[in-house]
C-alpha atoms as a PDB file:
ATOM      1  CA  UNK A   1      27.203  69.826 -31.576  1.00  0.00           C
ATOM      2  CA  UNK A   2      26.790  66.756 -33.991  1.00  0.00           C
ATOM      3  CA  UNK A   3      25.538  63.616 -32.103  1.00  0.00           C
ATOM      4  CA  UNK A   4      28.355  60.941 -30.420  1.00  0.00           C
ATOM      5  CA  UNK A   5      28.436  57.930 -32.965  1.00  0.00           C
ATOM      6  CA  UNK A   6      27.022  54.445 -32.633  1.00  0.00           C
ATOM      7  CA  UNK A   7      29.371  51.874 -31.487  1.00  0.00           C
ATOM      8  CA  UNK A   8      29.122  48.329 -30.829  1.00  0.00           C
ATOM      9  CA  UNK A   9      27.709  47.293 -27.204  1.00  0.00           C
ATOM     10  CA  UNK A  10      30.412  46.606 -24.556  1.00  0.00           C
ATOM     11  CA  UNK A  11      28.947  43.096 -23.606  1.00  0.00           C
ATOM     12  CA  UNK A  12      30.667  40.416 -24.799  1.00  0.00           C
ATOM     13  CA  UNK A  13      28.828  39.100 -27.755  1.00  0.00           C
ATOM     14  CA  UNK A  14      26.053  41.737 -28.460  1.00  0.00           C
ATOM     15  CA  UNK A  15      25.611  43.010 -32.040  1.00  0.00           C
ATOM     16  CA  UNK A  16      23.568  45.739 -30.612  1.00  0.00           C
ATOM     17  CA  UNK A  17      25.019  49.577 -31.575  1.00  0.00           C
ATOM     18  CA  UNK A  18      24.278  52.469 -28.947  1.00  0.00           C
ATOM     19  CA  UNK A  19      25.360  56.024 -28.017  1.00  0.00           C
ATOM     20  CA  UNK A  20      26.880  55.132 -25.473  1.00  0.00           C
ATOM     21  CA  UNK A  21      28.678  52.393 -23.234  1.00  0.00           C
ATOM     22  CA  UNK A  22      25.773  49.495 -23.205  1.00  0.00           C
ATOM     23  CA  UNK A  23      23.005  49.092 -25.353  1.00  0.00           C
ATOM     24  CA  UNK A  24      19.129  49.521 -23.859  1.00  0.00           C
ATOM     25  CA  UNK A  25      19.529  45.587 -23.315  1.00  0.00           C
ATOM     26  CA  UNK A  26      22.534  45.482 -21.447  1.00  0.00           C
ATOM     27  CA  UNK A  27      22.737  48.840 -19.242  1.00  0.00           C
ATOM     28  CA  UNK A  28      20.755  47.382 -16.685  1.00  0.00           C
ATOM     29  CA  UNK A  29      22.431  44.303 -16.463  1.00  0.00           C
ATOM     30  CA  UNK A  30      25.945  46.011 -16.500  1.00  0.00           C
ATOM     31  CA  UNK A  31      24.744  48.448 -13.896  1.00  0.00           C
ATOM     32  CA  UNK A  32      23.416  45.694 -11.523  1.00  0.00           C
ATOM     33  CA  UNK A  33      26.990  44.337 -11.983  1.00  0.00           C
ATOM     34  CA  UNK A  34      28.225  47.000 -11.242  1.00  0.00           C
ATOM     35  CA  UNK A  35      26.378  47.783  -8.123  1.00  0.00           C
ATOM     36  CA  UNK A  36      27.009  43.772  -6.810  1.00  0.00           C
ATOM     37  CA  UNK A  37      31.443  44.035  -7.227  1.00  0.00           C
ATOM     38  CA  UNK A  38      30.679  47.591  -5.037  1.00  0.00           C
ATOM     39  CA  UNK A  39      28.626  45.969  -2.018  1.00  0.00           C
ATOM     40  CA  UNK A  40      29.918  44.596   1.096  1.00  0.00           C
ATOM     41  CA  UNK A  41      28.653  40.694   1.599  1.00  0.00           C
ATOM     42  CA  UNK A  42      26.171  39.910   3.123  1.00  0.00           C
ATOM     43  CA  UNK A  43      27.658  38.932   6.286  1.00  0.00           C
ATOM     44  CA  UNK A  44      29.416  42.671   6.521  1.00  0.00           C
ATOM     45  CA  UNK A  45      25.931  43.939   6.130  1.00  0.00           C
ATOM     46  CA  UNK A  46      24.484  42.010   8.981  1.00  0.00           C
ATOM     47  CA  UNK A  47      22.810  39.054   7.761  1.00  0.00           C
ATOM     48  CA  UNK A  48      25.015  35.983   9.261  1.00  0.00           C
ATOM     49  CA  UNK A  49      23.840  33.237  10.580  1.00  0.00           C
ATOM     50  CA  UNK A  50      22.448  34.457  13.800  1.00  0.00           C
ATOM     51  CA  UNK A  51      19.980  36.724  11.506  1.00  0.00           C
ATOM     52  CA  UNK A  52      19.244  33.743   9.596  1.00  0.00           C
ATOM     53  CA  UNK A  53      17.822  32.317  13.242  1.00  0.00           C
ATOM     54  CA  UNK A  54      16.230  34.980  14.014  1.00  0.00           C
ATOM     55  CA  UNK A  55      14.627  35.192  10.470  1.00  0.00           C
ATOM     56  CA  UNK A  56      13.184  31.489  10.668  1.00  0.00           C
ATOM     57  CA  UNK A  57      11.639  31.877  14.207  1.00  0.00           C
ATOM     58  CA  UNK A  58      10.237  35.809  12.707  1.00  0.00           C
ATOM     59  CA  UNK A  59       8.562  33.908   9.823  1.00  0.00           C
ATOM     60  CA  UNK A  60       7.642  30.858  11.745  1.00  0.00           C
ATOM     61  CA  UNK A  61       5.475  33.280  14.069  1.00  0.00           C
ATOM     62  CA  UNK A  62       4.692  35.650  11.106  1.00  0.00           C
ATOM     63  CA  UNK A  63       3.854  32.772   8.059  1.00  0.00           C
ATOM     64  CA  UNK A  64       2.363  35.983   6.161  1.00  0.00           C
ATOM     65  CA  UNK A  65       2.500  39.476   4.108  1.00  0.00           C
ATOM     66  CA  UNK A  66       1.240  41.889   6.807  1.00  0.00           C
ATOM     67  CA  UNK A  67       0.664  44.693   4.643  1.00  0.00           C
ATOM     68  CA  UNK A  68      -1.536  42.078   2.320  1.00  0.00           C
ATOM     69  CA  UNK A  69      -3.309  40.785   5.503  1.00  0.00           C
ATOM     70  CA  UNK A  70      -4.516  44.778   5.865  1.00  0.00           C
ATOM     71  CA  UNK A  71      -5.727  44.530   2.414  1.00  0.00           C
ATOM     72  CA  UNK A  72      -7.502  41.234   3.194  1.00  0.00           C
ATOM     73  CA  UNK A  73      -5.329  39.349   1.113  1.00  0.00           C
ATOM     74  CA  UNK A  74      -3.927  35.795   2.931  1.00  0.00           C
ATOM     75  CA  UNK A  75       0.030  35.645   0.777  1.00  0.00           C
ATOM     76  CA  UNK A  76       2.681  33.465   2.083  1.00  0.00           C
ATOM     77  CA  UNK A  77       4.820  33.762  -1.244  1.00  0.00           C
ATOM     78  CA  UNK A  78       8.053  35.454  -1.581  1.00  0.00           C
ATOM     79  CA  UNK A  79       8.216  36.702   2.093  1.00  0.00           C
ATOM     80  CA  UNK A  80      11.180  38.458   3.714  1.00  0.00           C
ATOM     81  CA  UNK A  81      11.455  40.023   7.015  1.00  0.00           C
ATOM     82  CA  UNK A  82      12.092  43.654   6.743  1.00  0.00           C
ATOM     83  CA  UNK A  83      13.483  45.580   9.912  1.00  0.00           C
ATOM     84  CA  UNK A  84      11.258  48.159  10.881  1.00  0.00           C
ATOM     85  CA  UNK A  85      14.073  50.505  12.094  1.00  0.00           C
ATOM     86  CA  UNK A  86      16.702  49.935   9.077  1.00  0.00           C
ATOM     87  CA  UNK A  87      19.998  48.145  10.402  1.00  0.00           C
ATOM     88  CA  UNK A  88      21.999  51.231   9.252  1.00  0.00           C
ATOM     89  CA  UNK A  89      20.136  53.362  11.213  1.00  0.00           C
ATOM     90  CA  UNK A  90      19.859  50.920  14.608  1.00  0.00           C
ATOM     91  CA  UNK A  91      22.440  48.537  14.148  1.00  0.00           C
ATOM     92  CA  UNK A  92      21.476  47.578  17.988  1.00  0.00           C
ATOM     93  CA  UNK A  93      17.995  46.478  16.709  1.00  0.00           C
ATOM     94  CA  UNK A  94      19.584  43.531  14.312  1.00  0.00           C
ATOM     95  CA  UNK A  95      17.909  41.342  16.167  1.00  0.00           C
ATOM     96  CA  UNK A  96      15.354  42.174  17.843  1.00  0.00           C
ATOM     97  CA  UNK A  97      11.881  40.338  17.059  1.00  0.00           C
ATOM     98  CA  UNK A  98      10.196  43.572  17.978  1.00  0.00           C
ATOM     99  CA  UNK A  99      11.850  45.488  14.656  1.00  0.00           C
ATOM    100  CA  UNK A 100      10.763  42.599  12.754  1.00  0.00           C
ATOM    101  CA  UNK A 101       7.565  42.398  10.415  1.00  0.00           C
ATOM    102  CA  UNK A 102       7.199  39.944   7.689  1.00  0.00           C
ATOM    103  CA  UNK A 103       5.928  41.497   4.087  1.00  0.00           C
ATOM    104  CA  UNK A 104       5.966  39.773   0.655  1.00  0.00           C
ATOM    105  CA  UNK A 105       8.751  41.064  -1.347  1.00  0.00           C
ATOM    106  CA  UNK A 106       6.929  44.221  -3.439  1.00  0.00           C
ATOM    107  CA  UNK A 107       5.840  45.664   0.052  1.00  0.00           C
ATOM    108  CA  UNK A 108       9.388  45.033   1.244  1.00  0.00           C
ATOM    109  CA  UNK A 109      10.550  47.324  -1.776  1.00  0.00           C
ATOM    110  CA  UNK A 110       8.007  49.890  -1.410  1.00  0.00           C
ATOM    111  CA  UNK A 111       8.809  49.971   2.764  1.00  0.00           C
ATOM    112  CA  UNK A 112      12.909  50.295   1.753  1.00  0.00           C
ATOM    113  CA  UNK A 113      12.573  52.722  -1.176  1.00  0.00           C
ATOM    114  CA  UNK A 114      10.212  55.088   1.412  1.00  0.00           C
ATOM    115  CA  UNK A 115      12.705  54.394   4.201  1.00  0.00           C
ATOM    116  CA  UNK A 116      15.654  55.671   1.804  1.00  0.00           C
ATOM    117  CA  UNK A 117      13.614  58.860   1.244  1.00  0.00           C
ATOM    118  CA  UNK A 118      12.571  59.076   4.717  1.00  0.00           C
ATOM    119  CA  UNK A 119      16.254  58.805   6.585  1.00  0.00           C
ATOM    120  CA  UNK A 120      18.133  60.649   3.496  1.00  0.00           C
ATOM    121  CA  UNK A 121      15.929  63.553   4.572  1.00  0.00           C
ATOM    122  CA  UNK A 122      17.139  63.478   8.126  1.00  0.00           C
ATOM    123  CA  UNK A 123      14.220  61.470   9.921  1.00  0.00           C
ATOM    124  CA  UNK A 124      15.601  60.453  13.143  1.00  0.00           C
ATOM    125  CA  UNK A 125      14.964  56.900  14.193  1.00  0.00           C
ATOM    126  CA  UNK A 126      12.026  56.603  17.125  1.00  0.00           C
ATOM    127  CA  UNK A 127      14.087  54.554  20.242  1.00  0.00           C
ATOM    128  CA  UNK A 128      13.617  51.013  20.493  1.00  0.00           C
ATOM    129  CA  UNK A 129      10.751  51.099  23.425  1.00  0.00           C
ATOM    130  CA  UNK A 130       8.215  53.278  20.695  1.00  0.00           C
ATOM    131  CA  UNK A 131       9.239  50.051  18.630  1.00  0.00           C
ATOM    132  CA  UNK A 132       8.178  47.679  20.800  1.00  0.00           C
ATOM    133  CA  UNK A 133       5.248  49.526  22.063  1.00  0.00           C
ATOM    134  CA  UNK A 134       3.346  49.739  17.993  1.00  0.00           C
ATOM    135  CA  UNK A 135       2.184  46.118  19.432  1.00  0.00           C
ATOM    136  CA  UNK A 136       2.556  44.526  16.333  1.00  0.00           C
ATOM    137  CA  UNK A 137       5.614  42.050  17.486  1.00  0.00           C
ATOM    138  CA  UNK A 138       6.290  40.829  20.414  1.00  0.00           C
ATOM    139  CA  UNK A 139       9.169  38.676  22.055  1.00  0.00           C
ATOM    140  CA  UNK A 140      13.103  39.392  21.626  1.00  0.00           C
ATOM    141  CA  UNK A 141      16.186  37.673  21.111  1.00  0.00           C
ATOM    142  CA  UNK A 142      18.553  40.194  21.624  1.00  0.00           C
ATOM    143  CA  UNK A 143      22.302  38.050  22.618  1.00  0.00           C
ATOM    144  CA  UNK A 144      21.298  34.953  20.441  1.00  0.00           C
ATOM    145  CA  UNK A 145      24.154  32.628  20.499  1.00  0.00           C
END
């Protein structure tokens, strides 16, 4: 079978040619774009104000990378607080302190790409008392205003 032609990128503007829809420049972009129109808001995925409380009193307690601190390395840049127990998986642990750790932003993407292997092969969820009991949070705010 002979090979598809070349034809001019689908972004607006690019002189680039390609096999197929986007050139090697632009795929990623285009599929990022993509991926963005398809997602719910942020909001509809839990992260309203309430979660932004909860995140500034997690962060203010936790001002550090905990999976650096284990390496010895002190790194309070690019932080987020990851939920131990995914949301989609607990939605009841939201906001609880106690499913909260604070990592730097390439451990947070490590923890969520393992945690999309680990649930997609059926991995229940441990119950929220095994959460609390690891001992590496403590406190709640479960019914913040």
């Amino acid at each position: 079978m002979p090979a598809k032609l070349k034809t001019r990128c689908c972004h607006p503007g690019c002189p680039n040619t390609t096999r197929d829809r986007f050139c090697d420049t632009h795929r990623r972009e285009a599929s990022h774009r993509w991926s963005d129109e398809r997602r719910s808001t942020p909001a509809q995925r839990g992260y309203d104000e309430r979660w932004r409380k909860v995140r500034r009193i997690h962060i203010k307690r936790h001002p550090y990378c905990e999976d650096c601190l284990d390496d010895g390395v002190v790194n309070t840049r690019n932080l987020e607080v990851d939920h131990i127990i995914p949301i989609d998986v607990r939605p009841d642990l939201r906001l609880d302190l106690d499913n909260l750790r604070t990592c730097c932003r390439r451990h947070h993407k490590l923890k969520t790409d393992e945690d999309k292997r680990k649930y997609a092969a059926g991995v229940t969820a441990p119950n929220a008392d095994r959460v609390a009991a690891c001992g590496k949070m403590t406190g709640s705010l479960r019914g913040v205003p």
